[in-house]
C-alpha atoms as a PDB file:
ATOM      1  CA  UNK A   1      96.963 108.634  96.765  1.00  0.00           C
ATOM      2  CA  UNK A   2      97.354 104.725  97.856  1.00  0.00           C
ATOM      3  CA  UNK A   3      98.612 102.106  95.894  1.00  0.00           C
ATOM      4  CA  UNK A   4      95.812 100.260  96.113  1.00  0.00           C
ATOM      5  CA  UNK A   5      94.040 103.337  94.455  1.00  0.00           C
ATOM      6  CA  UNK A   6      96.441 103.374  91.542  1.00  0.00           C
ATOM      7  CA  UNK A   7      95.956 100.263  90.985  1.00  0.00           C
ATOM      8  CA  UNK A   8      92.828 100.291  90.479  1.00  0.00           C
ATOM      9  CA  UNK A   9      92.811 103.478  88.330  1.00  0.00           C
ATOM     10  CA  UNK A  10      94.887 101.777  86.433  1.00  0.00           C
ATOM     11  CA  UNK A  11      93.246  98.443  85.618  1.00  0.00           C
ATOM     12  CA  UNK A  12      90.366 100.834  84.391  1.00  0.00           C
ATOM     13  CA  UNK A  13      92.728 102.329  82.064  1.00  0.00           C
ATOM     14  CA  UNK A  14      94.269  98.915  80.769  1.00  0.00           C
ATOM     15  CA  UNK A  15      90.362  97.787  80.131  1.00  0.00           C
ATOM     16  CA  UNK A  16      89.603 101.215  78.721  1.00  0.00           C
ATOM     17  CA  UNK A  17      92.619 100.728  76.223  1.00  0.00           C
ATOM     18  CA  UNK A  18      91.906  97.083  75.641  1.00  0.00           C
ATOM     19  CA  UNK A  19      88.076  98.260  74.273  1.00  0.00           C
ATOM     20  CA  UNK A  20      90.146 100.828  72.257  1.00  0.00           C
ATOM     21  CA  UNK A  21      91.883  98.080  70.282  1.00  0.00           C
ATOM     22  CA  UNK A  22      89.236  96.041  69.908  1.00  0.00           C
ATOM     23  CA  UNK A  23      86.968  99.169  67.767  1.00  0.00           C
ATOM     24  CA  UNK A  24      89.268  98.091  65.393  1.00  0.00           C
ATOM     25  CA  UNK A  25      91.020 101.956  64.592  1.00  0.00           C
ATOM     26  CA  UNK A  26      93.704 101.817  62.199  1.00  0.00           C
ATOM     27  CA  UNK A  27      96.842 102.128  63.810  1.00  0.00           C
ATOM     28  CA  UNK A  28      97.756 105.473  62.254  1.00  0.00           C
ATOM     29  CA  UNK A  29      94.970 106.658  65.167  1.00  0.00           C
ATOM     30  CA  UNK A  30      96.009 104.313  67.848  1.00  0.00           C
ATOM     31  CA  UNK A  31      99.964 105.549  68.791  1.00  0.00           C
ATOM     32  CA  UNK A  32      99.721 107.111  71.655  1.00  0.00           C
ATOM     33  CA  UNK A  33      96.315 105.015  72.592  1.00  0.00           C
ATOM     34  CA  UNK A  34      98.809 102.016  72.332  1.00  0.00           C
ATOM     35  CA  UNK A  35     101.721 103.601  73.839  1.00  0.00           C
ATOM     36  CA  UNK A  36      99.402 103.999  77.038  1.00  0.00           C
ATOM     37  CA  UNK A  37      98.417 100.742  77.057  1.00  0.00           C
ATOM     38  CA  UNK A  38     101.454  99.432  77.081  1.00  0.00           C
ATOM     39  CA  UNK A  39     102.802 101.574  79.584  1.00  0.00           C
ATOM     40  CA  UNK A  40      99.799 100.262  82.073  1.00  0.00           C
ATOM     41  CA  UNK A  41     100.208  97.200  81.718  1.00  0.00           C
ATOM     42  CA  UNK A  42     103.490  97.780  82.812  1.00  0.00           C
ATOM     43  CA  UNK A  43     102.199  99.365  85.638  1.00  0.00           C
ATOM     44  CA  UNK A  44      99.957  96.592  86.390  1.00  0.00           C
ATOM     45  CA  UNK A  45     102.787  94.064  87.050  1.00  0.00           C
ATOM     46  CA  UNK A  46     104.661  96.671  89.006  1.00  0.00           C
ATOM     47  CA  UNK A  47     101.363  97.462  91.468  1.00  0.00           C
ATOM     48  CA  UNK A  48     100.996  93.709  91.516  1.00  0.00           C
ATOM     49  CA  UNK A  49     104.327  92.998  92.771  1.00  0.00           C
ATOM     50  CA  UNK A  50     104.174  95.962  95.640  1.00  0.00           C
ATOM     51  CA  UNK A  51     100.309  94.869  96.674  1.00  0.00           C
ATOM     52  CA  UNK A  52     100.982  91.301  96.799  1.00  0.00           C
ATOM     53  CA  UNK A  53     104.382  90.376  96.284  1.00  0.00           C
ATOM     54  CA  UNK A  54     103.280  88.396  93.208  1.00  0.00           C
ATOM     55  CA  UNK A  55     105.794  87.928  90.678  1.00  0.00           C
ATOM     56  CA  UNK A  56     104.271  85.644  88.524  1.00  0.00           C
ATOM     57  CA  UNK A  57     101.525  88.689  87.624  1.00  0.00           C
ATOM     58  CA  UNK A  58     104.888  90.953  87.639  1.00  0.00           C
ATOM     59  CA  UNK A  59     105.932  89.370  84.670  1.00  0.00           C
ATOM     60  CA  UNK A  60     103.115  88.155  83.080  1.00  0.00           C
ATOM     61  CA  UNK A  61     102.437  91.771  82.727  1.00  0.00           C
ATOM     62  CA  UNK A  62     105.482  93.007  81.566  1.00  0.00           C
ATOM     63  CA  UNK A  63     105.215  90.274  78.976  1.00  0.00           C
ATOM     64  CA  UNK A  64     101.474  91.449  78.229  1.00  0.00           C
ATOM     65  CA  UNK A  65     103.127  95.055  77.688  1.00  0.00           C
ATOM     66  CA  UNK A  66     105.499  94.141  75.244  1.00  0.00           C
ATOM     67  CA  UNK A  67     103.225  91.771  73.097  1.00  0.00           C
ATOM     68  CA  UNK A  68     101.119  95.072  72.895  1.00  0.00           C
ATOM     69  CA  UNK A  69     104.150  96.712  70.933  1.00  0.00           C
ATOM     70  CA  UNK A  70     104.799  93.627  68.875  1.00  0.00           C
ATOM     71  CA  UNK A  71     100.688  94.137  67.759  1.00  0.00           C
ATOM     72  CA  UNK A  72     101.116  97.261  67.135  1.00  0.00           C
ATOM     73  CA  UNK A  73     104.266  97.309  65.088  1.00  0.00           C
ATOM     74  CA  UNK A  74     102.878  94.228  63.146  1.00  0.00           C
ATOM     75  CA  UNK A  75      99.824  95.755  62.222  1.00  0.00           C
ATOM     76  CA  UNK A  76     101.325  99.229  61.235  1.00  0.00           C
ATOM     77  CA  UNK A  77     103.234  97.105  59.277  1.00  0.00           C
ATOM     78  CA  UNK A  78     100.277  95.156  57.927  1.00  0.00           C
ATOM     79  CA  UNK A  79      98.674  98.925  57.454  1.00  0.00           C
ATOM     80  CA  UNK A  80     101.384 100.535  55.477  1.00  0.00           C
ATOM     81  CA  UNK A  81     101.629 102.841  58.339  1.00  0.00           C
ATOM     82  CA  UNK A  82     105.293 102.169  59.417  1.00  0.00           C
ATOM     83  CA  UNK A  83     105.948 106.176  58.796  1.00  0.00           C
ATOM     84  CA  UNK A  84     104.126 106.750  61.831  1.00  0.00           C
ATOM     85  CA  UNK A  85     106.350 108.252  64.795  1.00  0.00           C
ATOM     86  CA  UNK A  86     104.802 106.001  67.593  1.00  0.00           C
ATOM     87  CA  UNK A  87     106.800 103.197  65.300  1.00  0.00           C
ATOM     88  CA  UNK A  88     109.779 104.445  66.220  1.00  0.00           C
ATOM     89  CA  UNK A  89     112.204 102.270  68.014  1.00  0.00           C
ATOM     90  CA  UNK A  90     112.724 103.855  71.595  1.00  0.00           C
ATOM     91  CA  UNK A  91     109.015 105.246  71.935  1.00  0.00           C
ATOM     92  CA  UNK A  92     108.346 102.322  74.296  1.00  0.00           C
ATOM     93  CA  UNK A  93     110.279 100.668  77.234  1.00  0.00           C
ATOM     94  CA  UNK A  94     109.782  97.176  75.278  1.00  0.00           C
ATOM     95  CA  UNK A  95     113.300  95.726  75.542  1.00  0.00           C
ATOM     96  CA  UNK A  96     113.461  96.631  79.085  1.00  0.00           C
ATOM     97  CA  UNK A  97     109.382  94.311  79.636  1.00  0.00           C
ATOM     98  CA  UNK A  98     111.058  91.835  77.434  1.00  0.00           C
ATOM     99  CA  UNK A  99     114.063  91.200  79.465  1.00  0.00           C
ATOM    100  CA  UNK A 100     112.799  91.640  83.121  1.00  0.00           C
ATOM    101  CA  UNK A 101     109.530  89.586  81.918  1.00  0.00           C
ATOM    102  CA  UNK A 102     112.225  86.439  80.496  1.00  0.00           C
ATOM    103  CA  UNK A 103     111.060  86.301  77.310  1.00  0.00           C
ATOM    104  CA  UNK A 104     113.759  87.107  75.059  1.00  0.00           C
ATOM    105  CA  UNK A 105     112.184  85.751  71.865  1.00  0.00           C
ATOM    106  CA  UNK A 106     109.478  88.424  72.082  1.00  0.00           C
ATOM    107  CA  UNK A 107     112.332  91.405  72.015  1.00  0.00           C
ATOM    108  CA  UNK A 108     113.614  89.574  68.978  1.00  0.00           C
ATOM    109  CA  UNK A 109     110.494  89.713  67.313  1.00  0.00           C
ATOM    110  CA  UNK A 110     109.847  93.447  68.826  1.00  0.00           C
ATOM    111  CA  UNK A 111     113.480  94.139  67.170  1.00  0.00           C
ATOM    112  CA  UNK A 112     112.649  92.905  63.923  1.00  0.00           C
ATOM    113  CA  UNK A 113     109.211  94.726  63.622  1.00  0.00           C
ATOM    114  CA  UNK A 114     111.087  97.852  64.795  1.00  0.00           C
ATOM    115  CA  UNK A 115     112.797 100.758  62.253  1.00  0.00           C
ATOM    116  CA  UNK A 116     116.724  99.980  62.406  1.00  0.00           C
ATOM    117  CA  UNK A 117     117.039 103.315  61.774  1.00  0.00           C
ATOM    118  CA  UNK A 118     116.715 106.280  63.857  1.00  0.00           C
ATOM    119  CA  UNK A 119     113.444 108.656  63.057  1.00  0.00           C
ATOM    120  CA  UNK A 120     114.453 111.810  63.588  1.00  0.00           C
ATOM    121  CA  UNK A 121     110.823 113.176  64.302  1.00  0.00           C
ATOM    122  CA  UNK A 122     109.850 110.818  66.536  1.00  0.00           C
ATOM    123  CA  UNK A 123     112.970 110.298  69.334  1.00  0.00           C
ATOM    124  CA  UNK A 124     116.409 111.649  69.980  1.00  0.00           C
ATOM    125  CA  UNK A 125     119.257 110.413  68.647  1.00  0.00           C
ATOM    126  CA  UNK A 126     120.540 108.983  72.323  1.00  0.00           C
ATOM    127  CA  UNK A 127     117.516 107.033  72.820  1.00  0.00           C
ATOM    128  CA  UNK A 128     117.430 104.969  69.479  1.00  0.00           C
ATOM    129  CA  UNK A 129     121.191 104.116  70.236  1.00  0.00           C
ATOM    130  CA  UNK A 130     120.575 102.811  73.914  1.00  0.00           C
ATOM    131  CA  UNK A 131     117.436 100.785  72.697  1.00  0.00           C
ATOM    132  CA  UNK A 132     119.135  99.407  69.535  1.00  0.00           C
ATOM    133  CA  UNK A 133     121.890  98.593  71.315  1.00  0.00           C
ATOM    134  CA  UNK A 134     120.238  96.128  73.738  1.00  0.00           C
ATOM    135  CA  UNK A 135     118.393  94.669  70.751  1.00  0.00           C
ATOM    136  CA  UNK A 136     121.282  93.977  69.490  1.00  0.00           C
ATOM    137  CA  UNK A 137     123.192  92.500  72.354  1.00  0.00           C
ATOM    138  CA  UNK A 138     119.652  90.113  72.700  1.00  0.00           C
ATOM    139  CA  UNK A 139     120.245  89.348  69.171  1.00  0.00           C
ATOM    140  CA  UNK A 140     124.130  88.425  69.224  1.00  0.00           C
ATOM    141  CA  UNK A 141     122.572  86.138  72.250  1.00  0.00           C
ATOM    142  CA  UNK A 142     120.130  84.664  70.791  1.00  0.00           C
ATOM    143  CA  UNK A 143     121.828  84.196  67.237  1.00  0.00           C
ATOM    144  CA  UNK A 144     124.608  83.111  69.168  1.00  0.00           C
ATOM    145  CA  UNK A 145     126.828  86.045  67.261  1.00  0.00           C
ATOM    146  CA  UNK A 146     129.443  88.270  68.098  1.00  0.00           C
ATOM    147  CA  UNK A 147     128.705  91.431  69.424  1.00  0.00           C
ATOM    148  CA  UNK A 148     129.754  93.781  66.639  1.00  0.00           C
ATOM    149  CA  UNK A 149     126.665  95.469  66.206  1.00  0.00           C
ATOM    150  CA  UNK A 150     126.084  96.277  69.836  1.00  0.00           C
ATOM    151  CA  UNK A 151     129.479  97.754  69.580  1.00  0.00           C
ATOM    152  CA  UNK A 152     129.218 100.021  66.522  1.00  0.00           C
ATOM    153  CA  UNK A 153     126.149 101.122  68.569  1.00  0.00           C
ATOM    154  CA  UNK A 154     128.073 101.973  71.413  1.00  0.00           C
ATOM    155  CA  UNK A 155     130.502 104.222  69.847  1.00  0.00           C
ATOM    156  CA  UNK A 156     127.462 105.660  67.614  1.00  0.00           C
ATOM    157  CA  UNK A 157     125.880 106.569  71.380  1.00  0.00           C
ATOM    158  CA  UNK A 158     129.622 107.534  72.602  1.00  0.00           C
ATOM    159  CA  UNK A 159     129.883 110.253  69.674  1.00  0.00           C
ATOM    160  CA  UNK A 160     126.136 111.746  70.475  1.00  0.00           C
ATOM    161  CA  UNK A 161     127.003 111.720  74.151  1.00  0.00           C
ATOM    162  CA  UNK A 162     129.472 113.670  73.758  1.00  0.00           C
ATOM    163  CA  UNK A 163     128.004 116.589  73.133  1.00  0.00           C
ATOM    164  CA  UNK A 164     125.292 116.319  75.967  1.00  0.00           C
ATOM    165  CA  UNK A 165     127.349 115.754  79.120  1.00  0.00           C
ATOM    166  CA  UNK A 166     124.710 117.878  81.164  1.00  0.00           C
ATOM    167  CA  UNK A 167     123.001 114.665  80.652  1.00  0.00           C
ATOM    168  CA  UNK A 168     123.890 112.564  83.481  1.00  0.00           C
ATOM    169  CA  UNK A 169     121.044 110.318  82.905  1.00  0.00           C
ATOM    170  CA  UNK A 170     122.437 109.709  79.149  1.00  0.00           C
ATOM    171  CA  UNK A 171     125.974 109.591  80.767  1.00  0.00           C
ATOM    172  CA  UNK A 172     125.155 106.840  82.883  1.00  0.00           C
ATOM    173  CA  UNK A 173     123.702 104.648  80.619  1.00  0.00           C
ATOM    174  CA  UNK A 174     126.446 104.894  77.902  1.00  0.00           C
ATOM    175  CA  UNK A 175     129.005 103.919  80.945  1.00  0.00           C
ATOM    176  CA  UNK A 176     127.176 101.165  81.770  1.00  0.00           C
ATOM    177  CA  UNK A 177     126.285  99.844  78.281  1.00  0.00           C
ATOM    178  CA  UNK A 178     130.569 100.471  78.056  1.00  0.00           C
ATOM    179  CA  UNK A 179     131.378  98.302  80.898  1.00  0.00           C
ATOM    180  CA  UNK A 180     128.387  95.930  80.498  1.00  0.00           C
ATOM    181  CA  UNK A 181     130.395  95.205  76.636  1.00  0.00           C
ATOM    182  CA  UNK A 182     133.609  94.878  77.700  1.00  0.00           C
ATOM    183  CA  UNK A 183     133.021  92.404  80.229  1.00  0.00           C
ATOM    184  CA  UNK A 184     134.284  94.806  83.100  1.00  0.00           C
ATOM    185  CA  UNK A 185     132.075  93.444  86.092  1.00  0.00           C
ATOM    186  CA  UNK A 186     133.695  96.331  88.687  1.00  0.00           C
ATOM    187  CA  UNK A 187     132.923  99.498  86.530  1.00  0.00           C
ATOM    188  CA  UNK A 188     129.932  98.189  85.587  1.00  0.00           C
ATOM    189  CA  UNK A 189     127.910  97.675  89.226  1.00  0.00           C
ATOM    190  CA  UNK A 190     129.718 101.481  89.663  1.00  0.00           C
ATOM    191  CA  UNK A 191     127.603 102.994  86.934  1.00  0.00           C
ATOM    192  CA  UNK A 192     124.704 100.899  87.608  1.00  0.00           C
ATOM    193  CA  UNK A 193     124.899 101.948  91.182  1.00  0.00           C
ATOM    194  CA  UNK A 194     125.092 105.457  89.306  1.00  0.00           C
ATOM    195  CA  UNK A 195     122.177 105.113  86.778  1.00  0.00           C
ATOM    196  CA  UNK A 196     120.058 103.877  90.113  1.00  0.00           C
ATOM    197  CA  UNK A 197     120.297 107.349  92.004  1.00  0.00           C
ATOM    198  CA  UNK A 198     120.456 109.368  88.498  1.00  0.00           C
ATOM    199  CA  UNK A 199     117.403 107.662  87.762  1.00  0.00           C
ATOM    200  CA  UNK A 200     115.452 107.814  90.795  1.00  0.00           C
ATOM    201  CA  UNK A 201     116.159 111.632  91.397  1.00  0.00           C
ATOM    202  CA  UNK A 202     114.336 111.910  88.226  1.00  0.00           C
ATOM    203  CA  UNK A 203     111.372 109.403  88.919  1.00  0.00           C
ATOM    204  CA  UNK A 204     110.842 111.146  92.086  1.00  0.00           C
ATOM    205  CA  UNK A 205     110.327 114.403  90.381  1.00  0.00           C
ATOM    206  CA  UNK A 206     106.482 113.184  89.835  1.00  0.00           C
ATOM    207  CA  UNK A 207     104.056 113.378  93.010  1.00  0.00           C
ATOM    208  CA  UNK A 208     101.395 111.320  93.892  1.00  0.00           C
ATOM    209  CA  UNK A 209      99.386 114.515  94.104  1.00  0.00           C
ATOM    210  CA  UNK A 210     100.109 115.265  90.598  1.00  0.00           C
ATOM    211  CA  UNK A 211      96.621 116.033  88.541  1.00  0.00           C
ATOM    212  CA  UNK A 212      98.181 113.889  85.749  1.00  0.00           C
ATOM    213  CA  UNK A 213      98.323 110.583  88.226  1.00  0.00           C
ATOM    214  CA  UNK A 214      94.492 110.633  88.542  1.00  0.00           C
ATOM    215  CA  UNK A 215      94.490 110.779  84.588  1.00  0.00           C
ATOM    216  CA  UNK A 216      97.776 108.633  84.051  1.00  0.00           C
ATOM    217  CA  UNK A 217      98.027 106.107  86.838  1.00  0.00           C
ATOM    218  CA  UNK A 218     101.259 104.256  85.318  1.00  0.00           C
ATOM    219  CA  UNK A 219     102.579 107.087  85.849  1.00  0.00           C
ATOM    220  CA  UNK A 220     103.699 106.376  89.523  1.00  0.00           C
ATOM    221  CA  UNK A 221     104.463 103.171  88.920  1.00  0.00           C
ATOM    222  CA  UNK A 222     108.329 104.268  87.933  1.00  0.00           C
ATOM    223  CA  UNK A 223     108.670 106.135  91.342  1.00  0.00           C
ATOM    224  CA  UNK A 224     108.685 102.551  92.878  1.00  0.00           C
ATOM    225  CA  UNK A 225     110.189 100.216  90.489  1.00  0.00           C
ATOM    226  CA  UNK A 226     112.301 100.608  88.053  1.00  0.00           C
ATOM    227  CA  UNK A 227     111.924  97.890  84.895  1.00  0.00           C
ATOM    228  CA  UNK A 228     114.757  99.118  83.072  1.00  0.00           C
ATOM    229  CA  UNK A 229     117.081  98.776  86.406  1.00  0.00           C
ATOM    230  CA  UNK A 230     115.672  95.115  86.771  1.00  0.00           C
ATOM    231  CA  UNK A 231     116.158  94.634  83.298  1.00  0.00           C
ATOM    232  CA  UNK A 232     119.956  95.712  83.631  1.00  0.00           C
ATOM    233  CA  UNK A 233     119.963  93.085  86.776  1.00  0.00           C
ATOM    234  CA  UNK A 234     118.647  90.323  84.554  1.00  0.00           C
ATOM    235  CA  UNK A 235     121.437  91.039  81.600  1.00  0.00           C
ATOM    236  CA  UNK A 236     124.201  91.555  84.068  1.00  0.00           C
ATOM    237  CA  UNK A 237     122.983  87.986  85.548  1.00  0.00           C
ATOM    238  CA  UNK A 238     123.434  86.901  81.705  1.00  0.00           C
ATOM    239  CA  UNK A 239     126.963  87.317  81.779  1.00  0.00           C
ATOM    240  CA  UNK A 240     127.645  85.792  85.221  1.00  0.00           C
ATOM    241  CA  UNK A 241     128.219  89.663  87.102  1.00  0.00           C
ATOM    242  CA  UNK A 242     127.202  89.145  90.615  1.00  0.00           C
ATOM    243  CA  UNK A 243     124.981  92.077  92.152  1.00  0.00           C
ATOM    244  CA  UNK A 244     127.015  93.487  95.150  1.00  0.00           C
ATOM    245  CA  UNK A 245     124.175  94.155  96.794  1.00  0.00           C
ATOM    246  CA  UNK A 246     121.129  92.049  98.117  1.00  0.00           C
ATOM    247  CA  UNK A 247     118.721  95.167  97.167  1.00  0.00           C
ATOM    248  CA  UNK A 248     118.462  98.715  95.570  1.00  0.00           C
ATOM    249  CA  UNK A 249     116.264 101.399  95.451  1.00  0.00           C
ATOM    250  CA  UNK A 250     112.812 101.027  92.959  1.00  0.00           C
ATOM    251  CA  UNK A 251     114.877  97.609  91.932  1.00  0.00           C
ATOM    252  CA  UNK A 252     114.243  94.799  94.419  1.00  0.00           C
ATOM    253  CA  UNK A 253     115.252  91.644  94.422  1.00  0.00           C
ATOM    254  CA  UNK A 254     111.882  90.079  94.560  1.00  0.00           C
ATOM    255  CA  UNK A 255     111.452  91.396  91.005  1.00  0.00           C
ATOM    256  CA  UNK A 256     114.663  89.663  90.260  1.00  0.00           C
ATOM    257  CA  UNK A 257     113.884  86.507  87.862  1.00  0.00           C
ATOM    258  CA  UNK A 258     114.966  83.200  89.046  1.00  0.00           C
ATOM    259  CA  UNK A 259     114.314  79.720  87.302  1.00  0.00           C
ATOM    260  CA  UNK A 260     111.701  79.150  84.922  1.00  0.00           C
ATOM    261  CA  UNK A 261     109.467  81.816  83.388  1.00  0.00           C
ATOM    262  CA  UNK A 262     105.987  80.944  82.345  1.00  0.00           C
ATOM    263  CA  UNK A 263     104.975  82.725  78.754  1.00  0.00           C
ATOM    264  CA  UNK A 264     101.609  85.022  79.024  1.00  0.00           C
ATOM    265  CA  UNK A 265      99.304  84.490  76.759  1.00  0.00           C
ATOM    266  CA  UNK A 266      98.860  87.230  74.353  1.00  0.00           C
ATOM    267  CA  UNK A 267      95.889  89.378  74.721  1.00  0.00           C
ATOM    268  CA  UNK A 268      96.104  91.022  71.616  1.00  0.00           C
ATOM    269  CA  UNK A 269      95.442  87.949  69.566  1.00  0.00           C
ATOM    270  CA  UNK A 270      92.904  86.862  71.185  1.00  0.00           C
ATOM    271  CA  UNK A 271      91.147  90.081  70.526  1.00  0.00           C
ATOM    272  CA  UNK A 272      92.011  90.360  66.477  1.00  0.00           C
ATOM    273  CA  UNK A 273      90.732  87.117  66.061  1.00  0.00           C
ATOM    274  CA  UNK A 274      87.499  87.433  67.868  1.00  0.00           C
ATOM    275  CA  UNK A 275      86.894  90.918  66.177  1.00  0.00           C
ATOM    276  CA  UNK A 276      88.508  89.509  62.567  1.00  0.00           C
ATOM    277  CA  UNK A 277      91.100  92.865  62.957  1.00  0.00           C
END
């Protein structure tokens, strides 16, 4: 399958999920519905940047992608629905649209929407611990803190870790988040280097033949770019750590952010206040 053809495939399923929302379903219903739609919009920037080198759609729809988890955590919250498992705090790649797409007050209001604990039945331990601890590191920035909390997360995600080192994948990412905390610029372009072929080994594991592509076109999106690598790029950046490297694989340096970042406007409320959701 072309590019071209996923992206169109998957502009039908980002209008097909946008008519979803708007029926007006309670959210209880709309989890995975919304998980999707996040997930291709996400997609959409990605096939947007490959197609037409166009980083301003790039991040406009990463932004787009993580306002659709703000909606949906507000109005689960709004709902009384907050025991739902899509809720939980790593189901989504939010903190990763947030901080390739520049727009770091959106995680902050995705991170205080979010559970701040883990839920057991709806992600593994590892996962809330590597997403919780990049909310907090965007908080400490933002609130101009100290980094405590990222740090008690840390060792929370050391402990876990260390009883899944089969886990390379897991391994990787608790190195990095190590180095990327202690300021350690060397080690930390190691793992990342790392967590790139770690990473891609497993996005590769998904062909373009695949029955689920035709059904899930986002799906191949992560076998070409990577927005939790470019998000790693764009915190390393935050602390001053110079890439090594002009490029690297499914994270290039077109996708890099430089200077100002225009906001997107938010879909989702223009769509609850047309329907009054």
């Amino acid at each position: 399958m072309q590019l071209a053809d996923l992206h169109a495939l998957n502009l039908d399923a980002v209008q097909d999920g946008l008519c979803v929302v708007a029926a007006g379903h309670p959210m209880t219903k709309l989890g995975a519905d919304m998980q999707a739609l996040c997930e291709a919009f996400e997609a959409r920037g990605i096939y947007h940047l490959l197609l037409e080198l166009d980083v301003g759609r790039f991040v406009v729809n990463l932004q787009r992608s993580a306002q659709g988890r703000r909606y949906f955590l507000r109005k689960s919250r709004e709902q009384q629905s907050e025991a739902n498992l899509f809720v939980a705090l790593s189901r989504t790649d939010a903190i990763f649209d947030c901080i390739a797409g520049g727009d770091w007050r959106l995680a902050m209001e995705i991170r205080n929407l979010s559970p701040q604990d883990w839920t057991p039945d709806g992600e593994y331990p590892e996962d809330f611990c590597y997403h919780a601890l990049l909310h907090a590191y965007v908080a400490a920035v933002m609130l101009r803190t100290g980094l405590d909390a990222a740090e008690q997360l840390r060792l929370r995600l050391e402990s876990i870790v260390a009883d899944i080192q089969d886990s390379a994948i897991d391994v990787a990412r608790l190195d990095l988040c190590t180095a990327f905390l202690a300021s350690d610029e060397t080690a930390f372009w190691k793992t990342f280097e790392q967590l790139v072929t770690i990473s891609g080994e497993s996005a590769a594991a998904v062909p373009l033949a695949d029955g689920r592509v035709f059904e899930f076109p986002w799906l191949a999106a992560d076998r070409f770019v990577s927005i939790e690598l470019v998000a790693w790029i764009a915190l390393a950046r935050s602390r001053r750590f110079r890439p090594p490297q002009p490029e690297y694989e499914r994270c290039p340096s077109v996708a890099w952010l430089n200077g100002r970042v225009e906001m997107a406007s938010d879909p989702f409320l223009m769509i609850e206040s047309q329907f009054g959701l």
